[in-house]
N, C-alpha and C. Protein backbone atom coordinates (compact mmCIF):
# COMPACT_ATOMS: atom_id res chain seq x y z
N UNK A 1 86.03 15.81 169.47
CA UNK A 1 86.43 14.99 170.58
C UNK A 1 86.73 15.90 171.77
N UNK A 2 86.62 15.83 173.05
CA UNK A 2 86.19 16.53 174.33
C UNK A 2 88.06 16.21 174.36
N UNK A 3 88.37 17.74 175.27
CA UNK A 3 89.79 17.56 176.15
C UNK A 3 90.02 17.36 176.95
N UNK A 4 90.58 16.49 177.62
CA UNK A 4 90.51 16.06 179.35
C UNK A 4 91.75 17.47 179.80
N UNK A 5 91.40 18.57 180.24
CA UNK A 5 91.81 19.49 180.85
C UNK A 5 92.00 19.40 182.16
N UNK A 6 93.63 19.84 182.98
CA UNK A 6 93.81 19.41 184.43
C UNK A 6 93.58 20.44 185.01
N UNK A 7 93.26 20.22 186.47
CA UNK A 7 93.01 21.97 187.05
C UNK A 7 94.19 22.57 187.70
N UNK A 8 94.71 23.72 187.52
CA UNK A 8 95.96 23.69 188.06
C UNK A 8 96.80 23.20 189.13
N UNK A 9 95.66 22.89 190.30
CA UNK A 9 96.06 22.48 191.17
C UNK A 9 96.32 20.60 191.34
N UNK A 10 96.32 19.99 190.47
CA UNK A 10 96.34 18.91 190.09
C UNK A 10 97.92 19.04 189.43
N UNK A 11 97.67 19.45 188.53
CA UNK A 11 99.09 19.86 187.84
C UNK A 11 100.57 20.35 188.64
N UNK A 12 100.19 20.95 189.75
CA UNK A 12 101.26 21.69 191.05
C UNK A 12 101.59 20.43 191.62
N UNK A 13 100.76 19.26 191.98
CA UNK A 13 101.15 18.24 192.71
C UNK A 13 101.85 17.23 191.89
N UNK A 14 101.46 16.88 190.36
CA UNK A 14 101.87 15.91 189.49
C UNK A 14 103.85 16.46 189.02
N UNK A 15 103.49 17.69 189.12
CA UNK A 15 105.31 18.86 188.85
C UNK A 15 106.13 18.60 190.12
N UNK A 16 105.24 18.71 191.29
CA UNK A 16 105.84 18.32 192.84
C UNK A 16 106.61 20.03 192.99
N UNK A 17 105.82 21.10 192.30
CA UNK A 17 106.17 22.56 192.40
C UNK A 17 105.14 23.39 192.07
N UNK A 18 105.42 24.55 192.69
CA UNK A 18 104.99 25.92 192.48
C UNK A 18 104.74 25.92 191.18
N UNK A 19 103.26 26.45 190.37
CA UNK A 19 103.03 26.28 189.03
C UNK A 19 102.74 27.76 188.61
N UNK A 20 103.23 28.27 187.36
CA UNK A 20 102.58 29.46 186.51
C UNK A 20 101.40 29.18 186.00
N UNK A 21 100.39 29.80 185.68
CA UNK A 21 99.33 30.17 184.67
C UNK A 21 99.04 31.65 184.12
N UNK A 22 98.41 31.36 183.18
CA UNK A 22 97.66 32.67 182.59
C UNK A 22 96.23 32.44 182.55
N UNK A 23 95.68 33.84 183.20
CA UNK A 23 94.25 33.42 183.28
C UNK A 23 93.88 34.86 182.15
N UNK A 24 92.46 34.44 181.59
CA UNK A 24 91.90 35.43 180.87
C UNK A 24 90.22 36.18 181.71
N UNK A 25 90.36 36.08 182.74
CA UNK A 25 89.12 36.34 183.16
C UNK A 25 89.03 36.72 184.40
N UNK A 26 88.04 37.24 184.73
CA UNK A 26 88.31 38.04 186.77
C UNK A 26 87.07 37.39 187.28
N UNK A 27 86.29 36.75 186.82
CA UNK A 27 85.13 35.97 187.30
C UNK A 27 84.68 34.21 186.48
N UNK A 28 84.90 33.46 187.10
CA UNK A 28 84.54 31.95 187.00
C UNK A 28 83.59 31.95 186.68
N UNK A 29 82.16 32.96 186.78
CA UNK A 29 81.05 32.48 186.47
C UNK A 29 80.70 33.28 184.71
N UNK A 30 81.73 34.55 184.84
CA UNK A 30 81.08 34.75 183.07
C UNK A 30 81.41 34.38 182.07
N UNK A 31 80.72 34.90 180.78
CA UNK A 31 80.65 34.22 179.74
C UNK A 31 82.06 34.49 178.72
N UNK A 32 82.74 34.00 178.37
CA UNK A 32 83.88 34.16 177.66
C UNK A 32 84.43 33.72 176.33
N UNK A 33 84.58 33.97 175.33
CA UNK A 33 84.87 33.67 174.20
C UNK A 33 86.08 33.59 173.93
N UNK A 34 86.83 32.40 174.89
CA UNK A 34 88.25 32.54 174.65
C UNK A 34 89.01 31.67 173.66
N UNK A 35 88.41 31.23 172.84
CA UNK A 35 88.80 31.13 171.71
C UNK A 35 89.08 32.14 170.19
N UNK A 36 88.31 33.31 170.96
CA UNK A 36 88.58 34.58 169.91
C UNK A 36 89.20 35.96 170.69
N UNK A 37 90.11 35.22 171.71
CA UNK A 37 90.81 36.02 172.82
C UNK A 37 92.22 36.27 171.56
N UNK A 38 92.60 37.75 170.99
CA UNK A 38 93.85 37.74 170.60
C UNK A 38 95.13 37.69 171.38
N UNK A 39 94.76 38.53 172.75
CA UNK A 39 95.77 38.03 173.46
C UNK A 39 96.32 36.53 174.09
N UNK A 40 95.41 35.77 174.01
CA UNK A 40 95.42 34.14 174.06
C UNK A 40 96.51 33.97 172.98
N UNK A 41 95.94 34.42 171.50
CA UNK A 41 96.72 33.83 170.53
C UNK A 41 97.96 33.91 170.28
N UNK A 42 98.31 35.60 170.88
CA UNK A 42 99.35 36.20 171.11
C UNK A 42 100.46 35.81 172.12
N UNK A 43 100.05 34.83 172.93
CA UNK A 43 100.49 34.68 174.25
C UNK A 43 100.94 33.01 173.70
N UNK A 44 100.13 32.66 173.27
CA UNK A 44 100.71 30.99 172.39
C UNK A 44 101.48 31.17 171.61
N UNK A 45 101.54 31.85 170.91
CA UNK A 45 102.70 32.20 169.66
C UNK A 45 103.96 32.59 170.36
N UNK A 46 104.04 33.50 171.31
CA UNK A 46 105.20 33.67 171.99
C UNK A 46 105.70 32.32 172.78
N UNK A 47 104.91 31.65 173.51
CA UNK A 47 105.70 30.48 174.24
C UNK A 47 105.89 29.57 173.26
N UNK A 48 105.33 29.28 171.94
CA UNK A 48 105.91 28.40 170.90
C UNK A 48 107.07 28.69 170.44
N UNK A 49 107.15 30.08 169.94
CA UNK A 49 108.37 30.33 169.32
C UNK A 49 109.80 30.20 170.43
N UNK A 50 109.28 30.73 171.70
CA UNK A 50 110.41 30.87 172.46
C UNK A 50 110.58 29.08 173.12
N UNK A 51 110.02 28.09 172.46
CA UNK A 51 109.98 26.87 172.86
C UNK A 51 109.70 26.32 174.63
N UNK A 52 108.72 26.90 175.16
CA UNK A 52 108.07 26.87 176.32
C UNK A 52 107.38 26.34 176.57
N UNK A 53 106.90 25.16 177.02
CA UNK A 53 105.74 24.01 176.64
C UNK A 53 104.65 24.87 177.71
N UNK A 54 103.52 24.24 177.64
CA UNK A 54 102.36 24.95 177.84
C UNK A 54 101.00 23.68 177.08
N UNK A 55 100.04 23.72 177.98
CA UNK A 55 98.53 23.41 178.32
C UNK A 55 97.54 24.21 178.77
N UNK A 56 96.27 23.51 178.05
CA UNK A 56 95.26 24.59 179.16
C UNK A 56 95.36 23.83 180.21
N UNK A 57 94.63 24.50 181.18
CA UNK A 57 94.41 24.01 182.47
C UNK A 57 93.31 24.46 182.81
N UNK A 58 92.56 23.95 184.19
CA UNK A 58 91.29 24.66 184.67
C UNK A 58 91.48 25.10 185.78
N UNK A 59 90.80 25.59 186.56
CA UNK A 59 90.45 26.55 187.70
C UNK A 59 91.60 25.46 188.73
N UNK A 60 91.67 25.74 190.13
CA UNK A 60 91.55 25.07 191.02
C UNK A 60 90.72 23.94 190.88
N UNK A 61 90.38 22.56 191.24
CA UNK A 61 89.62 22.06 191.24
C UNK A 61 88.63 22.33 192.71
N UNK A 62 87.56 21.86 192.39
CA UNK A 62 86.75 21.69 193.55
C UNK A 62 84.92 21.04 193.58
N UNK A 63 85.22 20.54 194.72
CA UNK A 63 83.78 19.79 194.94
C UNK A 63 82.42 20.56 194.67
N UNK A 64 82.63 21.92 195.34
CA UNK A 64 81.61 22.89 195.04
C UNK A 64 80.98 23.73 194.68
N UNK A 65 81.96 23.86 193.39
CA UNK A 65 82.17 24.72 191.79
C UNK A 65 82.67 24.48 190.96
N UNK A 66 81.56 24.19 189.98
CA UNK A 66 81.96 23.44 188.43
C UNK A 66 82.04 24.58 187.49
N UNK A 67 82.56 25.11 186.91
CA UNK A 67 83.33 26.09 185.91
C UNK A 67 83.11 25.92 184.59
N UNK A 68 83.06 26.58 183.52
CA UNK A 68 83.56 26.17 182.07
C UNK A 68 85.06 26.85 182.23
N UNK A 69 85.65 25.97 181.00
CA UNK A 69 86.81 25.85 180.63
C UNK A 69 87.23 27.49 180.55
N UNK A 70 87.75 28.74 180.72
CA UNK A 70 87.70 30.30 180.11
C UNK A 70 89.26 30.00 179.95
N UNK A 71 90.08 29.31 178.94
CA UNK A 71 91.01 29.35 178.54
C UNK A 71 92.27 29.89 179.13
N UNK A 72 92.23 29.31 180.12
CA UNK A 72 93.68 29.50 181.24
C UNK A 72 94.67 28.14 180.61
N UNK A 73 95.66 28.79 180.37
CA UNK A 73 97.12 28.21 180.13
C UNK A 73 98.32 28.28 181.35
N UNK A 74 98.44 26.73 181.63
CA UNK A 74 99.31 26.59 182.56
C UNK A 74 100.63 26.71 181.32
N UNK A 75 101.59 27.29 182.36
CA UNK A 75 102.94 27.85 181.44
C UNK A 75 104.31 26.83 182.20
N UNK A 76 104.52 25.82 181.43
CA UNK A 76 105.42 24.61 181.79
C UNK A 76 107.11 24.70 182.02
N UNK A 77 107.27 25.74 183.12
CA UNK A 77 108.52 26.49 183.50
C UNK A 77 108.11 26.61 184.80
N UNK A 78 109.47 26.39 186.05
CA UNK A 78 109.10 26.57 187.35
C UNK A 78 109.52 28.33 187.27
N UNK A 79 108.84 28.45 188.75
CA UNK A 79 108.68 29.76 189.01
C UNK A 79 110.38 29.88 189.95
N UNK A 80 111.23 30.72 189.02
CA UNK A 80 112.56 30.67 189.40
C UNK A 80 112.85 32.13 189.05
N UNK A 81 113.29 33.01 190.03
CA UNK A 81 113.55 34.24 189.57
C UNK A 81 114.92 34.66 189.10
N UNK A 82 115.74 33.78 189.48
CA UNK A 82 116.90 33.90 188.80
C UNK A 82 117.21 33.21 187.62
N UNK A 83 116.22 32.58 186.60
CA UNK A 83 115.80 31.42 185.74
C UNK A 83 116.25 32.50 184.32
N UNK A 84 116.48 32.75 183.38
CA UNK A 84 116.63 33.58 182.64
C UNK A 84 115.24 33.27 181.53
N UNK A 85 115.20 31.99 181.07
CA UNK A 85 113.71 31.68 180.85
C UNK A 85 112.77 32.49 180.97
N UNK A 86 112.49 32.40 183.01
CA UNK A 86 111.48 33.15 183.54
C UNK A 86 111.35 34.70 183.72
N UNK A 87 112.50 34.62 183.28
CA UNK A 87 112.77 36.00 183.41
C UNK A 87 112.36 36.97 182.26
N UNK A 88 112.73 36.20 181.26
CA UNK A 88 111.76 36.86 179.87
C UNK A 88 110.51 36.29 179.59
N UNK A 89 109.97 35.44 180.34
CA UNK A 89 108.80 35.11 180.38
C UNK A 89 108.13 36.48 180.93
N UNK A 90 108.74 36.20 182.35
CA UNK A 90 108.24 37.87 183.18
C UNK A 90 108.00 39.33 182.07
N UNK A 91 108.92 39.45 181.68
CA UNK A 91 109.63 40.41 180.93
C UNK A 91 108.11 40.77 179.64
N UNK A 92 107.95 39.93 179.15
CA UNK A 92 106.73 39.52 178.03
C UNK A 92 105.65 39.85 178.78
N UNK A 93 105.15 39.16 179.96
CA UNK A 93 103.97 38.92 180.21
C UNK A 93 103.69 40.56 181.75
N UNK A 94 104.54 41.02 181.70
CA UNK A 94 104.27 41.89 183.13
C UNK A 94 105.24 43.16 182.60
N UNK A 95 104.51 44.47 182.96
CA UNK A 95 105.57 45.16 183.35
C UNK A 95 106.17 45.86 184.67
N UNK A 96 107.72 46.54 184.47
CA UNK A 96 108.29 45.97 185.13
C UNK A 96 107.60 46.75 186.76
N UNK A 97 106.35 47.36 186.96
CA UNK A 97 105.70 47.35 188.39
C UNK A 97 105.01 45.80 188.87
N UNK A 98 104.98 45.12 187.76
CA UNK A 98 104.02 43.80 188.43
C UNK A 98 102.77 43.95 187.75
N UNK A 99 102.30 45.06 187.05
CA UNK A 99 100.69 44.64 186.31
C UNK A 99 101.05 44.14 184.80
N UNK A 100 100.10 44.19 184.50
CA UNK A 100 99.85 43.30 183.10
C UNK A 100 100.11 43.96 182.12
N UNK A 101 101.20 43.41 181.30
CA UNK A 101 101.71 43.83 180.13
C UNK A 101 100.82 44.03 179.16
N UNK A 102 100.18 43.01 178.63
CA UNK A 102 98.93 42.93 178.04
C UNK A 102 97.57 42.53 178.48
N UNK A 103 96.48 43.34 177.92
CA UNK A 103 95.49 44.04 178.93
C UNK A 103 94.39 42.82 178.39
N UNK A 104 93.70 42.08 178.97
CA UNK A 104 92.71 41.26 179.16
C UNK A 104 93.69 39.70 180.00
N UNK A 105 94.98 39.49 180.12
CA UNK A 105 95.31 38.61 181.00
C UNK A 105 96.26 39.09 181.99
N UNK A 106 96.39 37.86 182.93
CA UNK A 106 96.80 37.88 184.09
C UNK A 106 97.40 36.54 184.48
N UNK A 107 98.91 36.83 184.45
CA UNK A 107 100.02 36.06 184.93
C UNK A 107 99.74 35.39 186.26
N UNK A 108 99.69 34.34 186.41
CA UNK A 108 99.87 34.01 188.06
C UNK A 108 100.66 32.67 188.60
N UNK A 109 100.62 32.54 189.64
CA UNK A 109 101.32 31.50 190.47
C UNK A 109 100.49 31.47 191.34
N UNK A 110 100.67 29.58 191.35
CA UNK A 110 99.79 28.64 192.46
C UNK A 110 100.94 27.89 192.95
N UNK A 111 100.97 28.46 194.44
CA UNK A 111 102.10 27.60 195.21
C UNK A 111 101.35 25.97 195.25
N UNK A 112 102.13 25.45 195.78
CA UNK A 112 102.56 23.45 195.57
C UNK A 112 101.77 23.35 197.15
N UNK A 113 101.64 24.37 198.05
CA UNK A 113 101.38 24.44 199.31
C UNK A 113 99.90 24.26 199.33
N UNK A 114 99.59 25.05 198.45
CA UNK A 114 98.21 25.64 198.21
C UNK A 114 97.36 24.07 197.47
N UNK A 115 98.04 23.94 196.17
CA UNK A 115 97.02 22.48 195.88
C UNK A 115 97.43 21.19 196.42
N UNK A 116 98.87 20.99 197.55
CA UNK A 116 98.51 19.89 198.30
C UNK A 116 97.23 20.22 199.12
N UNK A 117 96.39 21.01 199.61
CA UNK A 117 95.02 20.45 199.88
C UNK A 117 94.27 20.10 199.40
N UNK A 118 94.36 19.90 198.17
CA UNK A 118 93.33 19.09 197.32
C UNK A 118 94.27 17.47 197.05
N UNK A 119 94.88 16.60 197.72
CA UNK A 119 95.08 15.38 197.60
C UNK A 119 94.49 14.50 197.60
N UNK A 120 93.42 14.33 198.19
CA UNK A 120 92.23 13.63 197.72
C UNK A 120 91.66 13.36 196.31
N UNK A 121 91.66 14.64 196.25
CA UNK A 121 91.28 14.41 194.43
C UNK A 121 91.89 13.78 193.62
N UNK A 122 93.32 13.38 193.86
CA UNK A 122 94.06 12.40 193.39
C UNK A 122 93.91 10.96 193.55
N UNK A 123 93.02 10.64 194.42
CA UNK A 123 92.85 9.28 194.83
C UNK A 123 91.64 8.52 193.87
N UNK A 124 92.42 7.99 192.97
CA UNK A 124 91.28 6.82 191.88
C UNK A 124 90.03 6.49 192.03
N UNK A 125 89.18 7.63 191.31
CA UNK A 125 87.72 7.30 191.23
C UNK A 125 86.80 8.94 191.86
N UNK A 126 87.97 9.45 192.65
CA UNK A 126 87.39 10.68 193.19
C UNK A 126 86.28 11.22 192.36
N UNK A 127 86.78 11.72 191.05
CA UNK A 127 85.84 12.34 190.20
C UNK A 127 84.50 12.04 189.86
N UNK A 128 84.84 10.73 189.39
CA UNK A 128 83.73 9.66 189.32
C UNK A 128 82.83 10.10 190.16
N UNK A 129 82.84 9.72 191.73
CA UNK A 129 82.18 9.48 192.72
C UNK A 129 81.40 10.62 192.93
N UNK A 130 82.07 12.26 192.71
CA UNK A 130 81.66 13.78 192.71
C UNK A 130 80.49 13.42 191.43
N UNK A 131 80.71 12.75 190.09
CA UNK A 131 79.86 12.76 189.26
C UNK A 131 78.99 12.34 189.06
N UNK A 132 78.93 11.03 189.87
CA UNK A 132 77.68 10.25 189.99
C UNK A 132 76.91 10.58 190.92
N UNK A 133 77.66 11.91 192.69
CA UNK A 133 76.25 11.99 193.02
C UNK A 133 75.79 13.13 192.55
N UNK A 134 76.30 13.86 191.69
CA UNK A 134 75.14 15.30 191.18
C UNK A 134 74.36 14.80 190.18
């Protein structure tokens, strides 16, 4: 059965905040096997145990690039630096210069600023309408 996956920027507006993700990839267009990503697995096991809710998510959405899924996990905690949560979230996922703790992903944040320009896409049938004319 197919997953209806949100794109992060869909997700920033439905929170009404600034959203985390983890991405596994530096290009949208290659080929990825992120289902046999250990750091994926590694990275789920930690937000389960530490009870952190979490989804995949997809790219940004957009009209004029369709994507496969490369296993980006939106991470269901606001971006709060005084959050103690986020803080060992941080702590896990970055070290402490800002690069990547563990080496094939990449921590990020999508301000609320950024996917209110995609509000449209929220409006009933949008998708549809993108699907029926390609």
């Amino acid at each position: 059965m197919p997953l209806e996956i949100r794109h992060i920027d869909a997700i920033g507006r439905q929170k009404g905040r600034d959203v985390l993700y983890i991405a596994f990839h530096d290009d949208l267009r290659q080929r990825l096997d992120w289902e046999a990503l250990d750091v994926r697995r590694e990275i789920i096991a930690w937000l389960d145990a530490n009870t952190i809710g979490w989804e995949p998510c997809g790219h940004v959405g957009s009209t004029t690039f369709f994507g496969r899924y490369l296993g980006q996990i939106y991470i269901d905690l606001p971006y709060e630096e005084s959050d103690p949560v986020y803080l060992r979230l941080a702590a896990f996922l970055e070290k402490p210069d800002g690069s990547s703790a563990l080496p094939g992903a990449r921590f990020c944040y999508y301000p609320l600023s950024e996917a209110m320009e995609n509000t449209h896409h929220d409006v009933p049938g949008f998708w549809d309408t993108i699907w029926d004319e390609l």
